[in-house]
N, C-alpha and C. Protein backbone atom coordinates (compact mmCIF):
# COMPACT_ATOMS: atom_id res chain seq x y z
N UNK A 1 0.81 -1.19 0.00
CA UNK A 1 0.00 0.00 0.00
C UNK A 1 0.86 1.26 0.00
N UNK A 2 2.30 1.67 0.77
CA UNK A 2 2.89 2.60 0.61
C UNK A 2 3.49 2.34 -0.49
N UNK A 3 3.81 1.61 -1.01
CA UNK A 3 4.58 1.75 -2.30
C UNK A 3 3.67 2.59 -3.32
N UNK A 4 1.98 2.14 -3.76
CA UNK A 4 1.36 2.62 -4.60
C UNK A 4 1.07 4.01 -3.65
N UNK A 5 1.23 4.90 -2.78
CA UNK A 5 1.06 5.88 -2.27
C UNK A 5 1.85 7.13 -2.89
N UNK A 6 3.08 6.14 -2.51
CA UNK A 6 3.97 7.09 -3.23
C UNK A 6 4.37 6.88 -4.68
N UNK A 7 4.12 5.97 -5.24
CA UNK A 7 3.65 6.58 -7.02
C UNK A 7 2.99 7.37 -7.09
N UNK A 8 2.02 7.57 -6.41
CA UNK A 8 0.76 8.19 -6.84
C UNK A 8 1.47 10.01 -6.37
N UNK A 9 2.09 9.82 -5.47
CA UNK A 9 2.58 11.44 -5.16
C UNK A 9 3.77 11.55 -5.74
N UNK A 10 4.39 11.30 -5.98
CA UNK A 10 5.54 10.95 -6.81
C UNK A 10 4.54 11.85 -8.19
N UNK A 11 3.87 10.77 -9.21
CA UNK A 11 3.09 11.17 -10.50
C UNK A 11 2.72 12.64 -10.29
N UNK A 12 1.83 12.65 -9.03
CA UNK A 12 1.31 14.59 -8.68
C UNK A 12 2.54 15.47 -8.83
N UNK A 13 3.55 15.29 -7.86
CA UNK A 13 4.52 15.96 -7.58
C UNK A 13 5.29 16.53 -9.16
N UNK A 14 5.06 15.67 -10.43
CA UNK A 14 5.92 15.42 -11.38
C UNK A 14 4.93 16.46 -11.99
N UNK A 15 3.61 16.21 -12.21
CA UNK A 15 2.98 17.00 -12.89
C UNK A 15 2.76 18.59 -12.36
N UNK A 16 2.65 18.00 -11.12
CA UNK A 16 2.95 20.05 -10.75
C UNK A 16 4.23 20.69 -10.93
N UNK A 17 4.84 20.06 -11.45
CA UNK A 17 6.47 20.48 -11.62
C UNK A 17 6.44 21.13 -12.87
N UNK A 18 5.89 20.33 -13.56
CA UNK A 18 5.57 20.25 -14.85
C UNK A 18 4.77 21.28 -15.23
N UNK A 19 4.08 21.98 -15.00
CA UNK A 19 3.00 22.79 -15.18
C UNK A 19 3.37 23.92 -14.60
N UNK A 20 4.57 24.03 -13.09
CA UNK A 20 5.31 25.06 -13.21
C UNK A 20 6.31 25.66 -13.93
N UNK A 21 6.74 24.26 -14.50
CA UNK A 21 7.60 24.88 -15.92
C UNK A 21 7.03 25.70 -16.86
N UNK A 22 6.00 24.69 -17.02
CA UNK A 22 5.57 26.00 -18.54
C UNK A 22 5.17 26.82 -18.34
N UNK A 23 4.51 27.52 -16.90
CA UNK A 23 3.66 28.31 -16.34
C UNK A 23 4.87 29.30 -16.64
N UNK A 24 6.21 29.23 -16.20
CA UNK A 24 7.05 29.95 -15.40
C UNK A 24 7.70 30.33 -17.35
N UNK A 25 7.52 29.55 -18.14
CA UNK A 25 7.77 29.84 -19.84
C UNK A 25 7.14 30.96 -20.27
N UNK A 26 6.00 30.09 -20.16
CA UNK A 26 4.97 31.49 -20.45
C UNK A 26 4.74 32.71 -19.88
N UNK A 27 5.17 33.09 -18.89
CA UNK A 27 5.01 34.07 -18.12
C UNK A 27 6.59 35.04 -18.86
N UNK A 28 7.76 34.09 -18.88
CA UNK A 28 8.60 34.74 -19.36
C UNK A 28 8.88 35.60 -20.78
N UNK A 29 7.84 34.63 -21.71
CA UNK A 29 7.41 34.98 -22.69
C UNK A 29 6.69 36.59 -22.66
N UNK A 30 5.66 36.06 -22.02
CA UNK A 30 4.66 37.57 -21.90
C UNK A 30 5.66 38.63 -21.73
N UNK A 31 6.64 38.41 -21.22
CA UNK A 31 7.04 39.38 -19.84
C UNK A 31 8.39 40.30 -21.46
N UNK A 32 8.77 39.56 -22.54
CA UNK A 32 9.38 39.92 -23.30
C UNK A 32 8.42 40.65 -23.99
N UNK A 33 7.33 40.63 -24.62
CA UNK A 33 6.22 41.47 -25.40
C UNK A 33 6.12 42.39 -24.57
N UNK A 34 5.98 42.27 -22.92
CA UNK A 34 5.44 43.39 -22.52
C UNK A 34 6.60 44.38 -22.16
N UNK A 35 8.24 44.15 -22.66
CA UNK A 35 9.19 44.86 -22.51
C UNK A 35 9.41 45.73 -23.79
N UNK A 36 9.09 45.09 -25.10
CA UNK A 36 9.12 45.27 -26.36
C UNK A 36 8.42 46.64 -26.41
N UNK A 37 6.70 46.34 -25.91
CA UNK A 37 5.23 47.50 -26.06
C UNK A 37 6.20 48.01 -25.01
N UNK A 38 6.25 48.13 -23.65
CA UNK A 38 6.73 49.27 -23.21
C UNK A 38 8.13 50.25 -24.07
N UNK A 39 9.10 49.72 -24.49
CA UNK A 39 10.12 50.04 -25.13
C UNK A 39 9.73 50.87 -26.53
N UNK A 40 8.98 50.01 -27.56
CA UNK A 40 8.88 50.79 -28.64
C UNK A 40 7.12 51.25 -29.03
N UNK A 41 6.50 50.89 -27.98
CA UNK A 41 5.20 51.57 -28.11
C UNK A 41 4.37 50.31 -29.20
N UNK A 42 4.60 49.09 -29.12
CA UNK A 42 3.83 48.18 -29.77
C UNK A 42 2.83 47.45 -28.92
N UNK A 43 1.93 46.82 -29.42
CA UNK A 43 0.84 46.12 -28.56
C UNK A 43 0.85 43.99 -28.82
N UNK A 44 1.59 44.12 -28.43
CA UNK A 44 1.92 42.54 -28.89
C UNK A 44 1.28 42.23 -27.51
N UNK A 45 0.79 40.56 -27.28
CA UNK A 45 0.18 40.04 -26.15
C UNK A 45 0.71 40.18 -25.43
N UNK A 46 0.02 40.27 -24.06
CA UNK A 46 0.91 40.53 -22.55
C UNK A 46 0.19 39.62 -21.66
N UNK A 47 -1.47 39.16 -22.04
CA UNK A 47 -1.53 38.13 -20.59
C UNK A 47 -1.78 36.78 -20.97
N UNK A 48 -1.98 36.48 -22.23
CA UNK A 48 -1.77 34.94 -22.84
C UNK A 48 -0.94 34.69 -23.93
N UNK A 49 -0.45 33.47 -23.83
CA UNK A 49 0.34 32.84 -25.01
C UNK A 49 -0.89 32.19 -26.22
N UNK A 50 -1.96 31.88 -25.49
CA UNK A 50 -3.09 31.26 -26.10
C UNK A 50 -3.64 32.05 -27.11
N UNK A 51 -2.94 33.28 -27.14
CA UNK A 51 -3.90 34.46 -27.59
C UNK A 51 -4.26 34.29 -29.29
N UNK A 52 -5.01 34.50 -30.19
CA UNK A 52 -5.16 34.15 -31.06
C UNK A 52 -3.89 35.67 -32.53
N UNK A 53 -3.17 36.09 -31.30
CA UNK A 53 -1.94 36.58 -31.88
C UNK A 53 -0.60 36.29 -32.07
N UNK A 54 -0.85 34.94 -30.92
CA UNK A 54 0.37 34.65 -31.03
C UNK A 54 0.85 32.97 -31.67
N UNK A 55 1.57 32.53 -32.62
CA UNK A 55 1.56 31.74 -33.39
C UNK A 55 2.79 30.70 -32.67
N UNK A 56 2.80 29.86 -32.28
CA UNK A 56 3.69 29.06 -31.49
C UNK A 56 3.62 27.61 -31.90
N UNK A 57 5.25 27.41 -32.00
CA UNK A 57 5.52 25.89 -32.61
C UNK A 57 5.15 24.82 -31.35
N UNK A 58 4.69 23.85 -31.25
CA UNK A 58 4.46 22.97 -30.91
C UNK A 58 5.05 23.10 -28.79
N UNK A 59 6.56 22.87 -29.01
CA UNK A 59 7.39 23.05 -28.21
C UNK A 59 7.50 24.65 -27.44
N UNK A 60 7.05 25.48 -28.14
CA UNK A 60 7.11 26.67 -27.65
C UNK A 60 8.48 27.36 -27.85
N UNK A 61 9.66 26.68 -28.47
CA UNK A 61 10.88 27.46 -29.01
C UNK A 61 10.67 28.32 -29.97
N UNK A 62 9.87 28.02 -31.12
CA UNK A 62 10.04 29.26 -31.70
C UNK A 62 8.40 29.50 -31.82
N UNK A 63 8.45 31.09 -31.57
CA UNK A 63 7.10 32.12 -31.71
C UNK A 63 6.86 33.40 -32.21
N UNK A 64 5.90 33.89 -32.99
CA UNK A 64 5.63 34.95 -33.61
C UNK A 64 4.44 35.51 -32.81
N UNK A 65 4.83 36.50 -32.36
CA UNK A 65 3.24 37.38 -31.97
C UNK A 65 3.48 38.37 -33.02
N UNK A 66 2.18 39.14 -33.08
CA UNK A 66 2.08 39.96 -34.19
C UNK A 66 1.20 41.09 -33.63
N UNK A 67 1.12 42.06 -34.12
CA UNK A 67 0.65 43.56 -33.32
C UNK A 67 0.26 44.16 -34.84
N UNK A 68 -1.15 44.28 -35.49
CA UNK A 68 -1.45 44.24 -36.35
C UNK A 68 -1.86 45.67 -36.35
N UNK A 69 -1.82 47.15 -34.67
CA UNK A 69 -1.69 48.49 -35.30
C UNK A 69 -1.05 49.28 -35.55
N UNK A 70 0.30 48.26 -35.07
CA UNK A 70 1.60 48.90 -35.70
C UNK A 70 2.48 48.14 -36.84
N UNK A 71 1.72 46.90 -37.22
CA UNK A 71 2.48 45.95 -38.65
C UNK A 71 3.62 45.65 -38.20
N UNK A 72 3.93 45.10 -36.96
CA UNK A 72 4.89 44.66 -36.57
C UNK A 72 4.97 43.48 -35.91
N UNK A 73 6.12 42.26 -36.16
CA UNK A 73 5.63 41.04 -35.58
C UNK A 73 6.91 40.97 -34.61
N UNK A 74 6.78 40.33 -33.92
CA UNK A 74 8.08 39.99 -32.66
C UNK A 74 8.51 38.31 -32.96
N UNK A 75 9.42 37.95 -33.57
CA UNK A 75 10.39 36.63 -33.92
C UNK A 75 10.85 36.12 -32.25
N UNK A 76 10.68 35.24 -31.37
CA UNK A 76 11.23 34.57 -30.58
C UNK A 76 11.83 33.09 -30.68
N UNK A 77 13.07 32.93 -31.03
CA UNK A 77 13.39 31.56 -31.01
C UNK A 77 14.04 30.73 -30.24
N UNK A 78 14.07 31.24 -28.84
CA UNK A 78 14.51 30.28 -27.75
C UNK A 78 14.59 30.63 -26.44
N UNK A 79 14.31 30.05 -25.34
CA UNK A 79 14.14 30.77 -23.87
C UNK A 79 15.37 31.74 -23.74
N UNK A 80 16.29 31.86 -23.98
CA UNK A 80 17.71 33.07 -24.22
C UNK A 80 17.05 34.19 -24.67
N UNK A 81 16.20 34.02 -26.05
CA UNK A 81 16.11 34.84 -27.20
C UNK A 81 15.19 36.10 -26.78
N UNK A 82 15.95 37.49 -26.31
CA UNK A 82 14.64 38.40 -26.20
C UNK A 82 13.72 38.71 -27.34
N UNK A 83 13.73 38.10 -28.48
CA UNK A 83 12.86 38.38 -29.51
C UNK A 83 13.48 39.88 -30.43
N UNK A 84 13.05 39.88 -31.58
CA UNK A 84 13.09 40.45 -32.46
C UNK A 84 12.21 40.94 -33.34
N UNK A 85 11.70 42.72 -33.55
CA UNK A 85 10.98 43.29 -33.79
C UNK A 85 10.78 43.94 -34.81
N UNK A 86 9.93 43.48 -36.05
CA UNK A 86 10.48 43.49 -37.40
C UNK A 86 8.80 43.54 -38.13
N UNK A 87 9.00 44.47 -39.10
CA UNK A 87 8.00 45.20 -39.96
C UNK A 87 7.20 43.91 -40.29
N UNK A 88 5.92 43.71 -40.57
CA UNK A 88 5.00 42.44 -41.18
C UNK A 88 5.60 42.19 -42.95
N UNK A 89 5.93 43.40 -43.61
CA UNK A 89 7.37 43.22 -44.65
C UNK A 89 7.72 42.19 -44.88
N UNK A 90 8.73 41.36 -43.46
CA UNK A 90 9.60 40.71 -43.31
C UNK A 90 9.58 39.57 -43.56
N UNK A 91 8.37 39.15 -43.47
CA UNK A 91 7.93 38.05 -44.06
C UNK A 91 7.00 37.63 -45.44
N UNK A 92 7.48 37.47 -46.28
CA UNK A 92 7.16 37.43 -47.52
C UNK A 92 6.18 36.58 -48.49
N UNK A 93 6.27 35.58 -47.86
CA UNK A 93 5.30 34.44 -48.29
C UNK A 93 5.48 33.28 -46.95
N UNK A 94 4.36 32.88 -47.15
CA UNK A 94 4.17 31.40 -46.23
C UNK A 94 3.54 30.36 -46.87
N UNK A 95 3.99 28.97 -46.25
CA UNK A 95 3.11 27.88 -46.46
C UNK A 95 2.93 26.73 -45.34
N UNK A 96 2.08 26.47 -45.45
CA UNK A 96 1.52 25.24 -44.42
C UNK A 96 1.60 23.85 -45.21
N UNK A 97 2.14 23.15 -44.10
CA UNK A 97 2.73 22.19 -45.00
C UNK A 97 2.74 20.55 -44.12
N UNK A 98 2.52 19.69 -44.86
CA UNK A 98 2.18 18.42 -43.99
C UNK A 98 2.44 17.09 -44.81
N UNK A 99 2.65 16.10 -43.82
CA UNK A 99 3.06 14.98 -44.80
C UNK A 99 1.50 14.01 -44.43
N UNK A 100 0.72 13.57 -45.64
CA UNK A 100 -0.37 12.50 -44.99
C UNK A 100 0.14 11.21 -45.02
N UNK A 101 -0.29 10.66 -43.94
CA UNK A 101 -0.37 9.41 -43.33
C UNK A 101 -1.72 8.03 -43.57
N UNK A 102 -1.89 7.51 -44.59
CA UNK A 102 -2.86 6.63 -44.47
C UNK A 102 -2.96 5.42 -43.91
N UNK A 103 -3.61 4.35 -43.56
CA UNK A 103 -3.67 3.74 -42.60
C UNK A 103 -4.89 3.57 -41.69
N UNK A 104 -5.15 2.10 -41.54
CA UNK A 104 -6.40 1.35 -40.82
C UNK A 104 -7.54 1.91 -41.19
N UNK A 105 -7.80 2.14 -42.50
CA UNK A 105 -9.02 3.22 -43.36
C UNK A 105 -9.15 4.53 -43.21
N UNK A 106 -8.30 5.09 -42.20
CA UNK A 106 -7.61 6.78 -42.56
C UNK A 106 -6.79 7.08 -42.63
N UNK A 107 -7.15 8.46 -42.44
CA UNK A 107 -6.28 9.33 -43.34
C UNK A 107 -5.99 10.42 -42.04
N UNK A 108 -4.22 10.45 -41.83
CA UNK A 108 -4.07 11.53 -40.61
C UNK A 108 -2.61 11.78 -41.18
N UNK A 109 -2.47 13.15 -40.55
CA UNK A 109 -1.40 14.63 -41.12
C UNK A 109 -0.12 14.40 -39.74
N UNK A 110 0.61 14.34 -40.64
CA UNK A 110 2.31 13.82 -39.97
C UNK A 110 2.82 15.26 -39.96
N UNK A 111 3.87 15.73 -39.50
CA UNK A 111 4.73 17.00 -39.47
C UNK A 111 4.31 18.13 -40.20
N UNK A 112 2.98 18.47 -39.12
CA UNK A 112 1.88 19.71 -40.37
C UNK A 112 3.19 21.05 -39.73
N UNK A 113 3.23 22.25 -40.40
CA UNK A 113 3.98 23.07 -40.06
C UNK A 113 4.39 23.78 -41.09
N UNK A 114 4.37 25.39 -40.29
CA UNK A 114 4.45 26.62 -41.44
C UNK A 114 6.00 26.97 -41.88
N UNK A 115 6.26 27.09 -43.20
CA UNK A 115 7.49 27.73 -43.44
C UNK A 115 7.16 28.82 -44.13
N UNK A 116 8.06 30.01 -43.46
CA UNK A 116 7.96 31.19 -43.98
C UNK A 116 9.15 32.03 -44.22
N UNK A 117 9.01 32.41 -45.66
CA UNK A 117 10.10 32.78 -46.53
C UNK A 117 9.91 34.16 -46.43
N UNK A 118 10.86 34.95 -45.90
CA UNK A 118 11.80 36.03 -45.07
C UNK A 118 12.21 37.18 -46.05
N UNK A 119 12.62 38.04 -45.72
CA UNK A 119 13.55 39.00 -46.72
C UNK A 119 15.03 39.01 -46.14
N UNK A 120 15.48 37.70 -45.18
CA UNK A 120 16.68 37.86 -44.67
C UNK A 120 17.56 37.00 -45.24
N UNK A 121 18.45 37.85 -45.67
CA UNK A 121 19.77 36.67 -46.00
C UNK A 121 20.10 35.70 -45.08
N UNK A 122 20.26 36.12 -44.44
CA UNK A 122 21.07 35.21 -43.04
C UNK A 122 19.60 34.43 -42.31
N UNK A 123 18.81 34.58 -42.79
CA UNK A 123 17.37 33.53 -42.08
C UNK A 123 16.45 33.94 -43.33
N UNK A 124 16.62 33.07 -43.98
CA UNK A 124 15.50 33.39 -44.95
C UNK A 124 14.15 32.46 -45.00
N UNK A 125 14.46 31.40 -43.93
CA UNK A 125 13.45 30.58 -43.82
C UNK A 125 13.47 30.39 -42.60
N UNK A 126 11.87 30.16 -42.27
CA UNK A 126 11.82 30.11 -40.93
C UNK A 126 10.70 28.88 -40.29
N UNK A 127 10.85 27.64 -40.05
CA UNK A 127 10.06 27.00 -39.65
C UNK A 127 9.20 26.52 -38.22
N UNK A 128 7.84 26.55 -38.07
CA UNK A 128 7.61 26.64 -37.32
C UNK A 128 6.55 25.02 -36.99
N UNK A 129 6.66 24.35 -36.50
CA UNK A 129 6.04 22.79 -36.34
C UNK A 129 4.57 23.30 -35.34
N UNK A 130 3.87 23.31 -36.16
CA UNK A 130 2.20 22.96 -34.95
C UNK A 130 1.92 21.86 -34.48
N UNK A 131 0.88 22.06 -33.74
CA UNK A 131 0.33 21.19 -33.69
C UNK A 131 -0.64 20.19 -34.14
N UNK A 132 -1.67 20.49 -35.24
CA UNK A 132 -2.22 19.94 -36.18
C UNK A 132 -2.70 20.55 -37.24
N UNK A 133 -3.55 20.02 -38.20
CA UNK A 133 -3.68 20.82 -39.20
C UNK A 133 -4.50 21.63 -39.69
N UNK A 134 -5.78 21.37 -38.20
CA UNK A 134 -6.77 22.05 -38.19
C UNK A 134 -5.72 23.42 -37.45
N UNK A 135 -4.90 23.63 -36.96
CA UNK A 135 -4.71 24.71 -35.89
C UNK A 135 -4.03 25.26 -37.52
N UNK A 136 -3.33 24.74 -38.03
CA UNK A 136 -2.84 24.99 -38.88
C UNK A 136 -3.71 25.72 -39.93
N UNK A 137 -4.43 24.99 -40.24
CA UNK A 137 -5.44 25.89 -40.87
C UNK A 137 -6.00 27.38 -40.80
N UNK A 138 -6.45 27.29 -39.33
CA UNK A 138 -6.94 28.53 -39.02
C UNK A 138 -5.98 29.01 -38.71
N UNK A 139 -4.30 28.71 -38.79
CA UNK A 139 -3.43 30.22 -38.48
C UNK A 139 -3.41 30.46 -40.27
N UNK A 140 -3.24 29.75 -41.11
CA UNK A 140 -3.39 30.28 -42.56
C UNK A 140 -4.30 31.24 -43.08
N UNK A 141 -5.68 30.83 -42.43
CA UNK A 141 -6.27 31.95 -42.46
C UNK A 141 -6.64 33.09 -42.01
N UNK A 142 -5.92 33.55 -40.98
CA UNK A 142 -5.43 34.17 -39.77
C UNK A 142 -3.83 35.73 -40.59
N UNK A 143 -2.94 34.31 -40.73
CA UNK A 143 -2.19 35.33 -41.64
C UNK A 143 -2.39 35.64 -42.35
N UNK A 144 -3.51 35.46 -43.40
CA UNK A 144 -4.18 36.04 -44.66
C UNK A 144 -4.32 37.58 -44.18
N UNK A 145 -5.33 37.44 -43.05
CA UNK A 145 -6.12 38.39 -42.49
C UNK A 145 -4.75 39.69 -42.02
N UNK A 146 -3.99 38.75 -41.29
CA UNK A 146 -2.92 39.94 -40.58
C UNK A 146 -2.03 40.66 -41.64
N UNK A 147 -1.80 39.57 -42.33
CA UNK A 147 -0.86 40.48 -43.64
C UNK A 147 -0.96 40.87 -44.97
N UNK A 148 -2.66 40.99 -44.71
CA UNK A 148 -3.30 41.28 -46.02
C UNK A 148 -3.01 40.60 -47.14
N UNK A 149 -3.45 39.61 -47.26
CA UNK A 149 -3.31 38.88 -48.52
C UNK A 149 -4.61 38.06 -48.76
């Protein structure tokens, strides 16, 4: 009986750990947008990552928020990275992109994920892995909307 006790707090203990990590991600995240808007007067998200502005790979390493009344998007690519603040310009074309998978009479989407082609020499491509292809979807039609196309 103590043995399965302490799995069982052991498992809790792991998951609240766990959930302070990302808690403590995300918060750090915010906390860079909201240094950016204070600094150069942009409105990028400040109290969710969830926000339907901000575009995030799977893992949460690399992220785009976007601030659509000043046409400016913020590039983040790694817990180090204070992000980078760059005209909607900068990005030139995109595509959503996925490998299908068939199998046991369906049909399901392997490594769905946006690449977006840059005006930078030195990063001219930039990939970002979602999570599926419905999310995927609606950020395609999402960046339509943000960068006028």
């Amino acid at each position: 009986m103590f043995t399965f006790i302490s799995i069982v707090v052991t498992i809790v203990a792991l998951i609240a750990w766990g959930v302070h990590l990302q808690t403590k991600r995300h918060n750090a995240l915010l906390a860079k947008f909201r240094e950016h808007n204070q600094r150069l007067g942009t409105s990028f998200p400040e109290n969710s990552v969830d926000s339907e502005l901000i575009l995030s790979a799977n893992d949460k390493k690399v992220v785009i928020a976007f601030d659509p009344e000043s046409q400016k998007l913020c590039v983040v690519t790694g817990a180090k990275d204070p992000g980078e603040v760059l005209d909607f310009a900068y990005i030139r074309r995109w595509q959503l992109k996925w490998t299908e998978v068939s199998g046991n009479g369906g049909l399901s989407f392997k490594n769905v994920h946006f690449d977006f082609s840059t005006s930078d020499l030195k990063r001219p491509l930039i990939r970002i892995p979602v999570s599926g292809k419905g999310y995927g979807d609606t950020w395609n039609s999402r960046l339509g909307i943000l960068l006028g196309v």
